[in-house]
Protein backbone atom coordinates (compact mmCIF):
# COMPACT_ATOMS: atom_id res chain seq x y z
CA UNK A 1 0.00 0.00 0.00
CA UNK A 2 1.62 3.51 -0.87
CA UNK A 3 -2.34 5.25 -0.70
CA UNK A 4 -4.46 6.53 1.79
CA UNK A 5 -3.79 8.14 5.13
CA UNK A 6 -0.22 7.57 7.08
CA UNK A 7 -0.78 8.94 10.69
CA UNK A 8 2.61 9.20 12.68
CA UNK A 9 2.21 10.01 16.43
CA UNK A 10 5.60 11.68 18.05
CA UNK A 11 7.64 14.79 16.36
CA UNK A 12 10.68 12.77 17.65
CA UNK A 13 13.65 11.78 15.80
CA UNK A 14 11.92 9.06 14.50
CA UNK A 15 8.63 10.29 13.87
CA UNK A 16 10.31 12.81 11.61
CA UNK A 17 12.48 9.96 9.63
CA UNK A 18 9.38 7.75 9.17
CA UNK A 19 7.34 10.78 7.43
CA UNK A 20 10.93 11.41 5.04
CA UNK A 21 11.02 7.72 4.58
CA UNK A 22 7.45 6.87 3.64
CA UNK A 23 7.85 9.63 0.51
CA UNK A 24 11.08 8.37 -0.62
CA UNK A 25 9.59 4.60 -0.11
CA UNK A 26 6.60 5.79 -2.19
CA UNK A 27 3.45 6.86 -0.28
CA UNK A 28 1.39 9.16 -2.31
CA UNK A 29 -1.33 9.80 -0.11
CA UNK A 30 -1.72 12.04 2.94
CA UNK A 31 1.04 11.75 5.68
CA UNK A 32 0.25 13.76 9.16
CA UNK A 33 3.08 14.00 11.89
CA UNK A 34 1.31 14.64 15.08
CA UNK A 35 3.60 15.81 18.13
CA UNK A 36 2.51 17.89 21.10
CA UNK A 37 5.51 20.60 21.12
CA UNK A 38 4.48 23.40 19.15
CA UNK A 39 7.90 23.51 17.09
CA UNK A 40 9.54 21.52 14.15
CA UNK A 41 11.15 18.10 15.13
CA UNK A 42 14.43 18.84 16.54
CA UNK A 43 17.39 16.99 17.71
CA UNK A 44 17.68 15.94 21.57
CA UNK A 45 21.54 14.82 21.82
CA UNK A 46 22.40 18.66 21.70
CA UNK A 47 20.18 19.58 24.45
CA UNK A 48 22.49 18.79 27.05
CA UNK A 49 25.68 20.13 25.28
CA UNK A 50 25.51 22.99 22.68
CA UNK A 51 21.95 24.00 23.04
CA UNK A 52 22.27 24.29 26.93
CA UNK A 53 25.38 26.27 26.51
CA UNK A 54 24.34 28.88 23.86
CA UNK A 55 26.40 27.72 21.19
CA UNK A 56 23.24 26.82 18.93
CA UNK A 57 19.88 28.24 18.81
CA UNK A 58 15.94 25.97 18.53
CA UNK A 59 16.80 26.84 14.98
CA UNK A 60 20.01 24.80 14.30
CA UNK A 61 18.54 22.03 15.76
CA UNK A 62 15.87 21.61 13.43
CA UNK A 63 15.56 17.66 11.91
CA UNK A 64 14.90 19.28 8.64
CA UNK A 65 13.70 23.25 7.62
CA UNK A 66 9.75 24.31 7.11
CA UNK A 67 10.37 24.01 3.45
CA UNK A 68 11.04 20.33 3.68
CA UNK A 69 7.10 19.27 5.22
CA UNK A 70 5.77 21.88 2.96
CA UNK A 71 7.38 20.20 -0.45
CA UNK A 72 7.06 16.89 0.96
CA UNK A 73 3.21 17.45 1.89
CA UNK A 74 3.49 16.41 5.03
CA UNK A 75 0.97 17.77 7.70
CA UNK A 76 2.35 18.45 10.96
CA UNK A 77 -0.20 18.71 13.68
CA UNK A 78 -0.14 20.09 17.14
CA UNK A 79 -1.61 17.37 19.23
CA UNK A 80 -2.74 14.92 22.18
CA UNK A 81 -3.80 11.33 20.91
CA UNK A 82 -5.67 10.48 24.07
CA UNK A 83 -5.86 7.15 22.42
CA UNK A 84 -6.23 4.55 19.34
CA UNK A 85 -9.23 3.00 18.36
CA UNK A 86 -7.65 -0.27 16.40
CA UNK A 87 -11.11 -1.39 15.55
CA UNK A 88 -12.05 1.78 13.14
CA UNK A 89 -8.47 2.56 12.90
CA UNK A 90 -8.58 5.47 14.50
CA UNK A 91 -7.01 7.95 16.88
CA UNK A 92 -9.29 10.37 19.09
CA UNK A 93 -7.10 13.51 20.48
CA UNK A 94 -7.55 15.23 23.84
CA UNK A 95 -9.53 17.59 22.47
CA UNK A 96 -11.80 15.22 20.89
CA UNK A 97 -11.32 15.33 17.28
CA UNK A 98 -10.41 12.37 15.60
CA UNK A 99 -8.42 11.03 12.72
CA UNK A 100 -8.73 8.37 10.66
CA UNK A 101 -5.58 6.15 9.31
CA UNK A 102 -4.73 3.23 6.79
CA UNK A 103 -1.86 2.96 8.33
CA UNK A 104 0.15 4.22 11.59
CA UNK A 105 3.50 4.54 12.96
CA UNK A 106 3.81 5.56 16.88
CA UNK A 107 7.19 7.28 17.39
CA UNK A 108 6.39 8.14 21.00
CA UNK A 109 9.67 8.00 22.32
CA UNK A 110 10.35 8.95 26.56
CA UNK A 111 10.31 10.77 29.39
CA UNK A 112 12.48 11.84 32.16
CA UNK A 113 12.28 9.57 35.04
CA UNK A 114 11.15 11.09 38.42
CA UNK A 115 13.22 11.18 41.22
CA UNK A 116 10.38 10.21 44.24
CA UNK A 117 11.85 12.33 46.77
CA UNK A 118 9.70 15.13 48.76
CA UNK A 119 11.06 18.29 47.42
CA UNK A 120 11.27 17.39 43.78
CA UNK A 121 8.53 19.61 42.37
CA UNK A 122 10.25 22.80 43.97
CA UNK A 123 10.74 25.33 41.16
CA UNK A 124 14.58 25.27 40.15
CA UNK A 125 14.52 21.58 40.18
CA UNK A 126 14.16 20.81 36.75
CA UNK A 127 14.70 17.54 34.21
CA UNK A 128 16.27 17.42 30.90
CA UNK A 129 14.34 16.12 28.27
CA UNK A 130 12.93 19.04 26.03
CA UNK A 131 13.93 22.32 25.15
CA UNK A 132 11.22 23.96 27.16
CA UNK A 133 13.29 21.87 30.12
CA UNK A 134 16.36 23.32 29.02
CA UNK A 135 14.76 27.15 28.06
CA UNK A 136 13.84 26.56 31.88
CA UNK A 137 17.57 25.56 33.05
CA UNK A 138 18.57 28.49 31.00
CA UNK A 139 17.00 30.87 33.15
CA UNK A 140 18.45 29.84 36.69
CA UNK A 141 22.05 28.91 35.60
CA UNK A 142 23.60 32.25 36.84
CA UNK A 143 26.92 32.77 37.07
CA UNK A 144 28.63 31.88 40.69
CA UNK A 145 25.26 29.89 41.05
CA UNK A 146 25.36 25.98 43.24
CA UNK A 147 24.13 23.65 40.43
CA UNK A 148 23.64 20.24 41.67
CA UNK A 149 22.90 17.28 38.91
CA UNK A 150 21.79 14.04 40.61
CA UNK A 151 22.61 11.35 38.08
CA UNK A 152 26.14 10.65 36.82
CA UNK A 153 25.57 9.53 33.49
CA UNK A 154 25.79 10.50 30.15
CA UNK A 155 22.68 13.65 30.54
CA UNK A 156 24.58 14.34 33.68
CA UNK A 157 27.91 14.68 32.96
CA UNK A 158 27.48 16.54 29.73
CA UNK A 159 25.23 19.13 31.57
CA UNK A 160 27.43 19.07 33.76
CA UNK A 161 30.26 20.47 31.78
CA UNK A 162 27.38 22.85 30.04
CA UNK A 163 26.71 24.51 33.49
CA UNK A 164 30.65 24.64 34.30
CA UNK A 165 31.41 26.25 31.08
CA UNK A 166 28.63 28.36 32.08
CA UNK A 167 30.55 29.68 35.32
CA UNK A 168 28.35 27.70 37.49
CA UNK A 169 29.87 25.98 40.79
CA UNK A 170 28.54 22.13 39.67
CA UNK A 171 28.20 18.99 42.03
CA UNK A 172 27.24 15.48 40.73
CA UNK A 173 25.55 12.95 42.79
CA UNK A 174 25.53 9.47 41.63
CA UNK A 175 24.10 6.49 43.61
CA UNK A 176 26.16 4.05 42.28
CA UNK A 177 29.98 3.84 43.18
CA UNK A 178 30.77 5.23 40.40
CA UNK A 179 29.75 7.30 37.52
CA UNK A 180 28.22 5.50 34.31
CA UNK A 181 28.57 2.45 36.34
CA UNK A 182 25.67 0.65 34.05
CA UNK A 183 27.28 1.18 30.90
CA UNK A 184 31.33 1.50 31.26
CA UNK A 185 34.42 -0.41 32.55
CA UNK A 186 35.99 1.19 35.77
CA UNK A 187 38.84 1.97 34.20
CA UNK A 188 36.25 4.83 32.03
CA UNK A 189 34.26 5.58 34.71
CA UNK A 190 37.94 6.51 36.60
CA UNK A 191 38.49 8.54 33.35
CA UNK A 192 35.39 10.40 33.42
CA UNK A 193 35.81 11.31 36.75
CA UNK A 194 39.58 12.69 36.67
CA UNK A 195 38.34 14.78 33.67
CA UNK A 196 35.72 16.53 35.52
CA UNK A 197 37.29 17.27 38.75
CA UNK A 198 40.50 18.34 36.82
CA UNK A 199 37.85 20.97 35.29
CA UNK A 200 36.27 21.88 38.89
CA UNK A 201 33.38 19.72 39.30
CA UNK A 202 32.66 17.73 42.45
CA UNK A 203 31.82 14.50 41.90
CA UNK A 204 30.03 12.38 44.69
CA UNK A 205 29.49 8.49 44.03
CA UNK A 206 27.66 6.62 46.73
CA UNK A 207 25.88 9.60 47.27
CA UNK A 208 21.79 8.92 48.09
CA UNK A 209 19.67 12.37 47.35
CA UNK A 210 16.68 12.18 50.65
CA UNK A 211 15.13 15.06 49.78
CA UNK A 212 15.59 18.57 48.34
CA UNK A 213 14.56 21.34 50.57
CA UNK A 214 13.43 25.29 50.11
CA UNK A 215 10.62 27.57 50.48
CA UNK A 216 9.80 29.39 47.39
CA UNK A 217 12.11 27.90 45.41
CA UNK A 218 14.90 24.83 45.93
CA UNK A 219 17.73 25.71 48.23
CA UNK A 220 19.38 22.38 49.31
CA UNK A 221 19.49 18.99 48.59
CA UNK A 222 19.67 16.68 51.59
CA UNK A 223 21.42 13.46 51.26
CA UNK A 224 20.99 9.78 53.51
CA UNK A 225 22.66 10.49 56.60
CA UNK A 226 21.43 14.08 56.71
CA UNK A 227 24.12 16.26 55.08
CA UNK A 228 23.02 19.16 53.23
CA UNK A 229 24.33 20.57 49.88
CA UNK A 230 24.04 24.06 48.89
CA UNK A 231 21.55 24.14 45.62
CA UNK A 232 19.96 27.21 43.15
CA UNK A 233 19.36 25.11 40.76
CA UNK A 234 19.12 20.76 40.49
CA UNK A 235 19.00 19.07 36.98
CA UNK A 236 17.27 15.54 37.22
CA UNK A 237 19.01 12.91 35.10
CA UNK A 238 18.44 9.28 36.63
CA UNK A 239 17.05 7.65 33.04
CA UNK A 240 14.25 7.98 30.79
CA UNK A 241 10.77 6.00 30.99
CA UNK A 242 9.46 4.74 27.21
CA UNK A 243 6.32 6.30 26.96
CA UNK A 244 3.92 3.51 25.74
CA UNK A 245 0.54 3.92 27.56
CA UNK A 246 -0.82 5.05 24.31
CA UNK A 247 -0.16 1.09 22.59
CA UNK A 248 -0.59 -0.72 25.97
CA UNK A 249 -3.78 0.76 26.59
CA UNK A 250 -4.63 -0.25 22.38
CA UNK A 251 -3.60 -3.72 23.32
CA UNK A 252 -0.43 -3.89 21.56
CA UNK A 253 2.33 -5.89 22.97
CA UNK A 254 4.52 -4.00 25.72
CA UNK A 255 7.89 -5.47 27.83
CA UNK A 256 9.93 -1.90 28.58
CA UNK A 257 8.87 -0.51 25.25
CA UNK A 258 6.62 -1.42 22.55
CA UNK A 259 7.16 -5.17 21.15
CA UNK A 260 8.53 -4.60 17.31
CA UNK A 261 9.91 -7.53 15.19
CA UNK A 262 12.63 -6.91 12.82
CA UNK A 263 10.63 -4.83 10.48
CA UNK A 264 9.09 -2.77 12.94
CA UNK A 265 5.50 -4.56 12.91
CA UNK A 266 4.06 -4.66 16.33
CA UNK A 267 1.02 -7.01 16.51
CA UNK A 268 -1.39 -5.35 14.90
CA UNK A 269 0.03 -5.47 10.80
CA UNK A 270 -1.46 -1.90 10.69
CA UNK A 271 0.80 -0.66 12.86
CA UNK A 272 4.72 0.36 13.13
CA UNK A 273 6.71 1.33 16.29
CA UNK A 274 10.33 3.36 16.15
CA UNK A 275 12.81 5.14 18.34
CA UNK A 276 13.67 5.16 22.30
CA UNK A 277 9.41 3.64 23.13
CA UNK A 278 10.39 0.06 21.30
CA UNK A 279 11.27 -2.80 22.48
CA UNK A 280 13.13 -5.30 19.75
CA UNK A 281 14.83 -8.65 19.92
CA UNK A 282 18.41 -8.38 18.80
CA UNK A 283 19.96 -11.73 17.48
CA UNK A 284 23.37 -10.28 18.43
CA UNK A 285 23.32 -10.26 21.69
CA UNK A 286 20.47 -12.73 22.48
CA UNK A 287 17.88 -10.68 24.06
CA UNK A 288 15.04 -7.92 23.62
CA UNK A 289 16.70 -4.44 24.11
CA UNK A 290 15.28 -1.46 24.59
CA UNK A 291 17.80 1.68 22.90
CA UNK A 292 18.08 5.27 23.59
CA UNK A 293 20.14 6.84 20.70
CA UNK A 294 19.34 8.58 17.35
CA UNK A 295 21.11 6.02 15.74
CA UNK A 296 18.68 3.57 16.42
CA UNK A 297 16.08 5.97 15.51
CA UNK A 298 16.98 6.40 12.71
CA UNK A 299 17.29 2.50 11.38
CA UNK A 300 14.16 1.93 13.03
CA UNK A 301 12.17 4.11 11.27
CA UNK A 302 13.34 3.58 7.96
CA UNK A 303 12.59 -0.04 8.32
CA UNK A 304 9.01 1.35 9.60
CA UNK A 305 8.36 3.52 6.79
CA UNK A 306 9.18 0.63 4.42
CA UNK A 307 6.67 -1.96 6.10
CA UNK A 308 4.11 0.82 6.20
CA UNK A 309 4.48 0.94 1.98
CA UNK A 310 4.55 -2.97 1.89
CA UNK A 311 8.28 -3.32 1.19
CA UNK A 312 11.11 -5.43 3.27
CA UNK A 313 13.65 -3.47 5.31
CA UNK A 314 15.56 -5.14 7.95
CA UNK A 315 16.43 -3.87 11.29
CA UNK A 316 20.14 -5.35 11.53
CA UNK A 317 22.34 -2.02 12.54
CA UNK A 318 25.35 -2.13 15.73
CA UNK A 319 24.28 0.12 18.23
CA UNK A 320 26.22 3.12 18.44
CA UNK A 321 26.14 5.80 20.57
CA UNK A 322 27.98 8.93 21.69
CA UNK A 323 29.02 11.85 24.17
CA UNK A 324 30.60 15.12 24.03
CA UNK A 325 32.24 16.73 26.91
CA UNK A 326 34.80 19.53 27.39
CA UNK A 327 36.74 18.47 24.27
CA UNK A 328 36.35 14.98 24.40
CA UNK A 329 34.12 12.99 22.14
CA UNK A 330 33.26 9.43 23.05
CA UNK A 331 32.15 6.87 20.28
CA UNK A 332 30.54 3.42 21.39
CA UNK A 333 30.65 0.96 19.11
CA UNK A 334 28.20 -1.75 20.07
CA UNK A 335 27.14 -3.07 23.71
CA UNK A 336 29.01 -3.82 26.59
CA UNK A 337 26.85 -5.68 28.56
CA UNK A 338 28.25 -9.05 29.79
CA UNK A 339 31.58 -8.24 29.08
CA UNK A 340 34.47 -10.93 30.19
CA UNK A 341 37.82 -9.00 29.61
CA UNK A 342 38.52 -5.71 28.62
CA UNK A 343 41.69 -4.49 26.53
CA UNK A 344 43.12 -0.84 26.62
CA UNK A 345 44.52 1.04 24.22
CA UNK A 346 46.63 4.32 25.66
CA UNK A 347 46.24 4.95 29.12
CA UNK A 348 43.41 6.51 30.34
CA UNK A 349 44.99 7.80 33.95
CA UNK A 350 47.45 10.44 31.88
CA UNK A 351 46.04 10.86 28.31
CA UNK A 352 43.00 12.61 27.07
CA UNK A 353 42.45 10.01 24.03
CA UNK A 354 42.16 6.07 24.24
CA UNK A 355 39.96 3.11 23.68
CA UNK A 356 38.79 0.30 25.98
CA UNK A 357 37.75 -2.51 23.71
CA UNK A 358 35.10 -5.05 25.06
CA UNK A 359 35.36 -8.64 24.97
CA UNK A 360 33.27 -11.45 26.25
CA UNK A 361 33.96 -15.47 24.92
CA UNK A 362 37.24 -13.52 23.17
CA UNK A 363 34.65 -11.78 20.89
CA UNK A 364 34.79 -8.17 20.26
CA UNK A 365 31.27 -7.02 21.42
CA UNK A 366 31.82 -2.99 22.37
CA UNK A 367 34.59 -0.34 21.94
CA UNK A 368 34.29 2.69 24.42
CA UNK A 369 36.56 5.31 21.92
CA UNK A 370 37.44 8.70 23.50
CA UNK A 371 38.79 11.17 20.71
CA UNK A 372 39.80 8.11 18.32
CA UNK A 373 37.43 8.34 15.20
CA UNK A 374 39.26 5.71 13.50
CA UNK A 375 39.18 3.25 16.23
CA UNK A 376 35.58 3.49 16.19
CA UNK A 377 35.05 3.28 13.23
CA UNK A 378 37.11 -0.01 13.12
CA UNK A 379 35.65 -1.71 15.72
CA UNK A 380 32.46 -1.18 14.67
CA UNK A 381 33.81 -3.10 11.57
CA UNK A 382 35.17 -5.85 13.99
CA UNK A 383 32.29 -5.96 16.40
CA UNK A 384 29.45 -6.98 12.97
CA UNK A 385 32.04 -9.60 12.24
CA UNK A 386 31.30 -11.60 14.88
CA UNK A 387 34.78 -13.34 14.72
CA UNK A 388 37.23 -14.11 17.51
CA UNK A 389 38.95 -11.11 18.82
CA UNK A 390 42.90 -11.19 17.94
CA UNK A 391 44.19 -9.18 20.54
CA UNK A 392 47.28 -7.86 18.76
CA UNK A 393 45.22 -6.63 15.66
CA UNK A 394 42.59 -5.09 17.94
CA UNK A 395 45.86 -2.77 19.48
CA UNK A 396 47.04 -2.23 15.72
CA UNK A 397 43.72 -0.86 14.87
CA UNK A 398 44.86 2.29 17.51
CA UNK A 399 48.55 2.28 16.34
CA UNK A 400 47.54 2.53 12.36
């Protein structure tokens, strides 16, 4: 089918790659992209890093310009679905209009995960998710200011270095022992953390947040044991939540995301799932995954867009991911998870550039690259393979 009505629910990264891919797949008929921010899709990643830190404007984050919906024909609306009526095929909005499709894509992606502490809903405690979050950051991150990010993963330690850079004082308190203890070795958590206290951030690990406490607005956060930190401002980063209420409440198949197969069906055939809300079994690594990355997006929804026009596209990308901070990129190739043995190449105590390769069963399964393009680009080479890791060629692929 390339007629009739496409309905695509979320201006996310994905929604906005599944209304490009269904023209260049071939839909003539009427495409809609229905999000409930009242501004052209934009990119998220930069939130945290440029856009914070007034290097780039709403506008430079665009997905595509105006001109591109308008050539393309594709309707954006400004929207609630409250809900989707599989039956009549059919989505009613808050408002209680309704719109009928042939066929729909839901590109609902997440939201910020709520820290359940008394004290979280003071104003100046604010989550990172939007631009209206960050607009809202914006505002308190004074100069000579106490910002204090509880969370010390990848959101958190790039704002982190935003709100530095912005001549705040910055604290980070992580729960864990360390910082980006779920995803990294210790030897790149270390990393991580010499870099930011080099640049005058504290960072706190094993550091439980009790409560945040104020009177008109937040003025200290209060940690287990009773010690209080100095705080103008708090930025929430402890995860993301997929936002799939919408399919579960449709009856579509939901475990941590919406259930997609390897074309992006979910279990109705008139329906498509993409981006950070789906849930999809990867062969790789033996298990249904959940991803947050544009990346993934992206593959997703051009497999989605296909499907929706009756054509074959395969879901069979690495996952790949990546960080800014201060001038260090990071590059992940791949998936750590159930590593066996890492490998290092460069040190990461003294240099500013190196990469920890992953290895479980002598496998390359992840690379963790920090200002070494080619490395990463490499091992993501190595990693699709499959093949037996040979140690000396993985430590040639840094010395080429």
């Amino acid at each position: 089918m390339t007629q009739g009505t496409a309905l695509v629910v979320g201006a996310s990264h994905a929604g906005a790659q599944v209304v490009a891919g269904l023209r260049q797949q071939g839909w003539s008929g009427r495409v809609v992209l229905i999000g409930d921010e009242a501004v052209l899709p934009y990119h998220r990643p930069p939130l945290s890093k440029a856009y914070l830190s007034g290097k780039s404007g709403l506008a430079e984050l665009a997905i595509r310009k105006p001109h591109f919906y308008a050539k393309q024909e594709i309707e954006l609306l400004d929207a609630r679905v409250e809900s989707i009526e599989r039956a009549e095929r059919r989505l009613v909005m808050a408002d209680g209009d309704s719109l009928s499709y042939d066929k729909l894509a839901l590109c609902t992606g997440g939201r910020a995960r709520l820290l359940p502490v008394p004290g979280a809903d003071l104003p100046g405690v604010h989550y990172l998710r939007t631009f209206a979050d960050v607009e809202q950051i914006r505002e308190s991150a004074q100069p000579g200011r106490h910002a204090v990010i509880v969370g010390g993963g990848y959101i958190g330690l790039e704002t982190a270095a935003s709100l530095l850079a912005l001549g705040l004082d910055v604290t980070v308190l992580e729960a864990a022992e360390r910082v980006l203890m779920r995803v990294t070795a210790p030897e790149v958590s270390a990393f991580y953390e010499r870099i930011h206290r080099e640049a005058g951030v504290t960072i706190r690990t094993g550091a439980l947040v009790e409560a945040m406490t104020g009177e008109a607005r937040v003025r200290e956060v209060q940690l287990a044991g009773g010690e209080r930190l100095p705080a103008d401002l708090v930025v929430i980063g402890v995860g993301i939540e997929p936002n799939t209420e919408l399919a579960a409440a449709a009856g579509l198949l939901v475990d941590d995301g919406v259930v997609i197969d390897d074309h992006a069906r979910t279990n109705d055939p008139d329906i498509v799932a993409a981006g950070d809300c789906t849930s999809h079994w990867m062969t790789r690594y033996g298990r249904r995954i959940r991803l947050e990355s544009v990346p993934n997006a992206s593959e997703q929804a051009k497999a989605a867009a296909a499907t929706m026009c009756g054509k074959e596209k395969t879901i069979t990308a690495l996952p790949w991911f990546w960080s800014d901070q201060y001038d260090l990129k990071l590059q992940i190739a791949g998936l750590s998870t159930g590593y066996d043995e890492i490998l290092l190449s460069g040190d990461p105590t003294q240099d500013r550039d190196f990469t920890c390769f992953y290895l479980r069963e002598q496998k390359l399964i992840a690379a963790d690259c920090v200002n070494r393009p080619r490395d990463f680009m490499r091992s993501k080479q190595k990693i699709a393979q499959g093949l037996e890791a040979d140690r000396a060629e993985l430590l040639q692929i840094a010395a080429d």
